[in-house]
PDB file of N, CA and C in Angstrom:
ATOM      1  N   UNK A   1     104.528  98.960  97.430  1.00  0.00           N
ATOM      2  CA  UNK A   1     104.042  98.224  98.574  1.00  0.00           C
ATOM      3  C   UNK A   1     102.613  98.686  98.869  1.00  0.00           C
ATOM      4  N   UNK A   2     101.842  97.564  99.258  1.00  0.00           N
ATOM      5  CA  UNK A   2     100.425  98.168  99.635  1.00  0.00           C
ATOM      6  C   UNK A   2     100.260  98.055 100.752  1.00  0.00           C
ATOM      7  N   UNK A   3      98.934  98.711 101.625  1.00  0.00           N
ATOM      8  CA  UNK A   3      99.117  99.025 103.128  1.00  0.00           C
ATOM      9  C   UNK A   3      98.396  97.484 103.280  1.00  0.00           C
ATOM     10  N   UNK A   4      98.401  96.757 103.046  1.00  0.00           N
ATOM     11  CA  UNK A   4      97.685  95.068 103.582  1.00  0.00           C
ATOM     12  C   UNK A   4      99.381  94.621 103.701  1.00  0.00           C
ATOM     13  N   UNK A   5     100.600  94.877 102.627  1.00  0.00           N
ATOM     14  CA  UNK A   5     101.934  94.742 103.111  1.00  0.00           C
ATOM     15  C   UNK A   5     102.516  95.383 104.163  1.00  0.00           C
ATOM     16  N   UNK A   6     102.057  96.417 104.156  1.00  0.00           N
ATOM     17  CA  UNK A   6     102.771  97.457 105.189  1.00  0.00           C
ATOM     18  C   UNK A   6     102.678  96.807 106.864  1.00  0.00           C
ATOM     19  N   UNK A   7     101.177  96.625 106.797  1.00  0.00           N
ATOM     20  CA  UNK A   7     100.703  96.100 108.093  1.00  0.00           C
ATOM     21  C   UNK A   7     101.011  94.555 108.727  1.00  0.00           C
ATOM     22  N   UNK A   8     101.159  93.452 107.198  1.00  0.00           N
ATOM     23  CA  UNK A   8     101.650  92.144 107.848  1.00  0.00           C
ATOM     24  C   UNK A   8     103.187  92.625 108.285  1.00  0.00           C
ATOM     25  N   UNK A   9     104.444  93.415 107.619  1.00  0.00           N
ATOM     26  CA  UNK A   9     105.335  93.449 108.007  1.00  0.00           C
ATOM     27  C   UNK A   9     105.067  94.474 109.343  1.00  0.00           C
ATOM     28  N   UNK A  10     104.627  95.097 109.526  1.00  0.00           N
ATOM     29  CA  UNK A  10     104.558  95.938 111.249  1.00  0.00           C
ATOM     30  C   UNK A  10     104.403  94.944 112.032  1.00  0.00           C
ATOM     31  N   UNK A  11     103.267  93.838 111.714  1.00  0.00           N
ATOM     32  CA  UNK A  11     102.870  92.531 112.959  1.00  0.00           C
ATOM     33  C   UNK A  11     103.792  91.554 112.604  1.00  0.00           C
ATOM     34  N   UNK A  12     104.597  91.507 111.676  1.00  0.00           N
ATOM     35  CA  UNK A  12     105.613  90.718 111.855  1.00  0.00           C
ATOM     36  C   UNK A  12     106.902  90.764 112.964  1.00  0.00           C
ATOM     37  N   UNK A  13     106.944  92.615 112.706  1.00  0.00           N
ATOM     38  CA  UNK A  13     108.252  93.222 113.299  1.00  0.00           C
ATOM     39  C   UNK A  13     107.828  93.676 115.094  1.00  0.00           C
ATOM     40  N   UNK A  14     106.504  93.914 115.214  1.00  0.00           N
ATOM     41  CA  UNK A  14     105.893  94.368 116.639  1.00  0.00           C
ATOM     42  C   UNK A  14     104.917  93.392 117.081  1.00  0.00           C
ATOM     43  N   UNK A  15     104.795  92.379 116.373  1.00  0.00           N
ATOM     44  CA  UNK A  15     103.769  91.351 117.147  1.00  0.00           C
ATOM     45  C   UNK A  15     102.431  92.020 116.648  1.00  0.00           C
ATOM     46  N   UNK A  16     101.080  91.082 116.414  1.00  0.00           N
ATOM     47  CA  UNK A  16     100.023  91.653 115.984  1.00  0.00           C
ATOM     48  C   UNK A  16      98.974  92.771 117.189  1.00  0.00           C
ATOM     49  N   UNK A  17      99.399  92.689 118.324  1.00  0.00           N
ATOM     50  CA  UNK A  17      98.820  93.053 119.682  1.00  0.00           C
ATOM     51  C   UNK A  17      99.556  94.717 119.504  1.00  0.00           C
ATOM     52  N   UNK A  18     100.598  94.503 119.400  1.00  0.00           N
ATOM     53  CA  UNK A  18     101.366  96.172 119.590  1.00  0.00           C
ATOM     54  C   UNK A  18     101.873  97.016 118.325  1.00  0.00           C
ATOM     55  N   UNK A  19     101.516  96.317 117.016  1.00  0.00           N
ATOM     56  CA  UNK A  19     102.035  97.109 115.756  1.00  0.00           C
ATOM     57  C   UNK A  19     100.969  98.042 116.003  1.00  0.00           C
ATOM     58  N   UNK A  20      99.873  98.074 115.667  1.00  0.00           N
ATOM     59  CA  UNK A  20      98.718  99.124 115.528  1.00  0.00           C
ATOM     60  C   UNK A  20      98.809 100.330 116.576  1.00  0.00           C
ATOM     61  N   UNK A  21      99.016  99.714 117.913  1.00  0.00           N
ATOM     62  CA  UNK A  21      99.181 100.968 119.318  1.00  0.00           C
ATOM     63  C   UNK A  21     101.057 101.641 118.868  1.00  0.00           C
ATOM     64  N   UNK A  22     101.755 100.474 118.246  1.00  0.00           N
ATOM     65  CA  UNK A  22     103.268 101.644 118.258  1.00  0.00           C
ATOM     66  C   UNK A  22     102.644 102.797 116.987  1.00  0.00           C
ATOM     67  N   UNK A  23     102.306 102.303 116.343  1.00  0.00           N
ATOM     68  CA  UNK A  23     102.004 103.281 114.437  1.00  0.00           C
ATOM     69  C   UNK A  23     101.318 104.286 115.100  1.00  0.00           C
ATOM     70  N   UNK A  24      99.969 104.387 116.220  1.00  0.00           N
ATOM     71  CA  UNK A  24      99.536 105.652 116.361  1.00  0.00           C
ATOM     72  C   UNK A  24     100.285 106.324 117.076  1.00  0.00           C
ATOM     73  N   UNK A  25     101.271 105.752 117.964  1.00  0.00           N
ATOM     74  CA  UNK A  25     101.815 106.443 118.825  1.00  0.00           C
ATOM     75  C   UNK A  25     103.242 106.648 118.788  1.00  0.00           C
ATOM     76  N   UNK A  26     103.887 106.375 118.145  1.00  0.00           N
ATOM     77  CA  UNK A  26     105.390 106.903 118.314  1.00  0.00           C
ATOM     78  C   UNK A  26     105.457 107.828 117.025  1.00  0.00           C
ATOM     79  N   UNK A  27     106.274 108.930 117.266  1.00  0.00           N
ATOM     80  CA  UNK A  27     106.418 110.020 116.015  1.00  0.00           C
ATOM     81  C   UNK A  27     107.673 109.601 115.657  1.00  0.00           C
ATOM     82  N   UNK A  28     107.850 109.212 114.363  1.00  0.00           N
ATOM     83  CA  UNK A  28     109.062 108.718 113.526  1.00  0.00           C
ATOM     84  C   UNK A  28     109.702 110.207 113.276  1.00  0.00           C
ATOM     85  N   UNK A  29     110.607 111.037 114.080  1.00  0.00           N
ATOM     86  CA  UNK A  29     111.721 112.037 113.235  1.00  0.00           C
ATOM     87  C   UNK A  29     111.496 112.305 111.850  1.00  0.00           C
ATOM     88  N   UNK A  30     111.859 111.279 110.889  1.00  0.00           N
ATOM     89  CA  UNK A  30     112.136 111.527 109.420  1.00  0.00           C
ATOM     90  C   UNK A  30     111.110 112.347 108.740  1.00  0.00           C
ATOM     91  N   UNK A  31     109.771 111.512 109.718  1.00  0.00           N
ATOM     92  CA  UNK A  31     108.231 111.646 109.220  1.00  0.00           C
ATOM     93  C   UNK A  31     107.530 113.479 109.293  1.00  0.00           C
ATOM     94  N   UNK A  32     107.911 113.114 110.520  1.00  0.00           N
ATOM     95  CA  UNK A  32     107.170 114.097 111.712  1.00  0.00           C
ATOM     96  C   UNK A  32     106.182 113.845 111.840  1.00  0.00           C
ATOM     97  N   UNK A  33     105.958 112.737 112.317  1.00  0.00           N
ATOM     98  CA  UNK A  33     104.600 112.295 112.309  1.00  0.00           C
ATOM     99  C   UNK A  33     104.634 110.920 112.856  1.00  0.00           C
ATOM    100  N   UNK A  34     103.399 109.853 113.144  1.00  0.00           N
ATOM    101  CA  UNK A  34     103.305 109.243 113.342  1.00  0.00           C
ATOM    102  C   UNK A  34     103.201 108.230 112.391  1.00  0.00           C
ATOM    103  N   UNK A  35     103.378 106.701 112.136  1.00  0.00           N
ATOM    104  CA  UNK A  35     103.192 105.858 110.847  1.00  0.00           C
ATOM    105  C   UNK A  35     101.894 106.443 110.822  1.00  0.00           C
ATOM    106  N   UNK A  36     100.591 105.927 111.819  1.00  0.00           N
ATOM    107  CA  UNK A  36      99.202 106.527 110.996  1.00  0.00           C
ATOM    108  C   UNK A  36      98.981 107.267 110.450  1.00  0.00           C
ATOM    109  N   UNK A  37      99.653 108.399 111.046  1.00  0.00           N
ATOM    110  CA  UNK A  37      99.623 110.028 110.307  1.00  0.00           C
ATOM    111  C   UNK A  37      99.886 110.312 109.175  1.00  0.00           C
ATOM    112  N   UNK A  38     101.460 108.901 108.992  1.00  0.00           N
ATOM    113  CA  UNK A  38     102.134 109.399 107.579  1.00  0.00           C
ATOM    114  C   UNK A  38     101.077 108.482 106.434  1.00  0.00           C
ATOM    115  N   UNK A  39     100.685 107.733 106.671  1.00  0.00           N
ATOM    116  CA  UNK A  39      99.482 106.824 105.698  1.00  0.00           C
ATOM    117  C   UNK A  39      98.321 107.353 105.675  1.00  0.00           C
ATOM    118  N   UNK A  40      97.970 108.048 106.278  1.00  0.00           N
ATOM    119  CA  UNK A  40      96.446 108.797 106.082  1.00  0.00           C
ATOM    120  C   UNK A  40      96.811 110.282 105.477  1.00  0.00           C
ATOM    121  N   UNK A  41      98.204 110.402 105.338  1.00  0.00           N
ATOM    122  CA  UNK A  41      98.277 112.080 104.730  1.00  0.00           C
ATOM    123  C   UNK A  41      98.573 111.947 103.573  1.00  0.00           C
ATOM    124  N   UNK A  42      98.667 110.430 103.112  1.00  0.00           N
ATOM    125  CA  UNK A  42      99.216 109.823 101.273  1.00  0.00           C
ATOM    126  C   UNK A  42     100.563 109.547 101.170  1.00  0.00           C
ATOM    127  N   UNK A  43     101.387 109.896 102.462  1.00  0.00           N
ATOM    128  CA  UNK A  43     103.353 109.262 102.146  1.00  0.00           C
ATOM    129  C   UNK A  43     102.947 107.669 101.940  1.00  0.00           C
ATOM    130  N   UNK A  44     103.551 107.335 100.739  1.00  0.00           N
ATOM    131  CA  UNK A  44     103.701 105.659 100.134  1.00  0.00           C
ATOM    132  C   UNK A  44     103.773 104.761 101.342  1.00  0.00           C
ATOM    133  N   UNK A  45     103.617 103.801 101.291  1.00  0.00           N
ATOM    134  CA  UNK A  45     103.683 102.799 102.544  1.00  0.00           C
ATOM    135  C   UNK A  45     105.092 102.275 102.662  1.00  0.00           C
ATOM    136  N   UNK A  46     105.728 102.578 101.320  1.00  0.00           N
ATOM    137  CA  UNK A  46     107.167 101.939 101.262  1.00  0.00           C
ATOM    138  C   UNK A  46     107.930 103.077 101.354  1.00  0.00           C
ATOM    139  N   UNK A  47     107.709 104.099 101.596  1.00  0.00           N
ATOM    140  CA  UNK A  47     108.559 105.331 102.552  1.00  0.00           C
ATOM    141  C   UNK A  47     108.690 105.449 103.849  1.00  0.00           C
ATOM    142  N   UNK A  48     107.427 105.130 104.196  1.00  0.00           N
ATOM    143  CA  UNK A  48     106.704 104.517 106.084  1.00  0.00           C
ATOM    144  C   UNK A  48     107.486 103.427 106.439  1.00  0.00           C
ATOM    145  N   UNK A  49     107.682 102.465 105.685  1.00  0.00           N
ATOM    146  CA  UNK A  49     108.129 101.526 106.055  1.00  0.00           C
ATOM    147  C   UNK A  49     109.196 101.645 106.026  1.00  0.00           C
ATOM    148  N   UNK A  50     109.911 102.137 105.333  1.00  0.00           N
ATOM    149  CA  UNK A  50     111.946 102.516 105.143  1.00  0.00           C
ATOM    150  C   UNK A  50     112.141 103.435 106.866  1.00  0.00           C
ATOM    151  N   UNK A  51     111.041 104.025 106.301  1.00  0.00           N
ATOM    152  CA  UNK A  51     111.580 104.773 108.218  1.00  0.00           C
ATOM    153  C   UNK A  51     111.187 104.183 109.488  1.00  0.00           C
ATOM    154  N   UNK A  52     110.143 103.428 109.201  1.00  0.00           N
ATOM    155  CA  UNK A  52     109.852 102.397 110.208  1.00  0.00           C
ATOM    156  C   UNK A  52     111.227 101.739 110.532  1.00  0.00           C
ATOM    157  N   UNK A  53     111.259 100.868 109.546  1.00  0.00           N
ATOM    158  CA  UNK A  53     112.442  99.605 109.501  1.00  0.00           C
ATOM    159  C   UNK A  53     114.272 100.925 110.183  1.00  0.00           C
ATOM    160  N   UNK A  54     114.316 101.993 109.748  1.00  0.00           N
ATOM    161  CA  UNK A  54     115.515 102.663 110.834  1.00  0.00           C
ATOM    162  C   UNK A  54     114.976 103.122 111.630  1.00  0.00           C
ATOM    163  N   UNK A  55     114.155 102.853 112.209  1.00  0.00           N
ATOM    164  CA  UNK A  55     114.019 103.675 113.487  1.00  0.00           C
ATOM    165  C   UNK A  55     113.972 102.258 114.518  1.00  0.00           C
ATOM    166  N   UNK A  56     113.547 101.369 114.711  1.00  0.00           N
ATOM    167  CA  UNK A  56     113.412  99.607 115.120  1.00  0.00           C
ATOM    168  C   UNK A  56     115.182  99.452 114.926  1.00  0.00           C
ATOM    169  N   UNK A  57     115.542  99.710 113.792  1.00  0.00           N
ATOM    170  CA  UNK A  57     116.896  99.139 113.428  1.00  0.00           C
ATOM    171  C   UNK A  57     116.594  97.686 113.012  1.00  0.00           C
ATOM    172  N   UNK A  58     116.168  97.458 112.234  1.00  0.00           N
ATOM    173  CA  UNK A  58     115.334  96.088 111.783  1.00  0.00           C
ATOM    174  C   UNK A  58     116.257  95.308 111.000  1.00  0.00           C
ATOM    175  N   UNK A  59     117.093  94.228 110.697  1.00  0.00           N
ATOM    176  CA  UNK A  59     118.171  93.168 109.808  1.00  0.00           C
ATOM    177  C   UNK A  59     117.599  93.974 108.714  1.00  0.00           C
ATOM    178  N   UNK A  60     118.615  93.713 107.780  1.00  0.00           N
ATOM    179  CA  UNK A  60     118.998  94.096 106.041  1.00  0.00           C
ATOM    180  C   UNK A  60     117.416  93.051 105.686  1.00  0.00           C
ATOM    181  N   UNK A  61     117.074  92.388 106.213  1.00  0.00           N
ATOM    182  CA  UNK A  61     116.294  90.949 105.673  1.00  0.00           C
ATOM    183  C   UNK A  61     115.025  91.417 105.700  1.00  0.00           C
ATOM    184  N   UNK A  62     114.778  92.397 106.502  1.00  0.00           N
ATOM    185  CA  UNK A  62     113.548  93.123 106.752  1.00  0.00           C
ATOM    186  C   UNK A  62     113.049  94.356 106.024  1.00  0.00           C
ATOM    187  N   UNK A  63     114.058  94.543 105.651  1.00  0.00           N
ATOM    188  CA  UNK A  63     113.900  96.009 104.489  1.00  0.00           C
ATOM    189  C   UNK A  63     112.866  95.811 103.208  1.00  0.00           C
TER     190      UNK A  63
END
């Protein structure tokens, strides 16, 4: 997955207004960290996103 994917599915799943403010600001558990944090430190976007998608609790359709 590339981060131009990563980001249409965040504004898909948080609306384009609040994906960017949740990613700096909520610390994902799995991560320890924040989504921004975990993409600027090199974790894959499709690891970010697996923990994104359980932490939302997001449909099987969204994975």
């Amino acid at each position: 997955m590339r981060h131009t994917e990563f980001w249409a599915r965040m504004e898909a799943a948080l609306g384009p207004a609040y994906a960017r403010a949740w990613a700096e600001q909520h610390v994902i558990t799995a991560l320890g960290r924040t989504t921004v944090e975990a993409l600027d430190a090199g974790t894959p976007p499709k690891q970010v996103w697996a923990e994104v998608w359980r932490t939302l609790d997001l449909p099987d359709r969204d994975r």
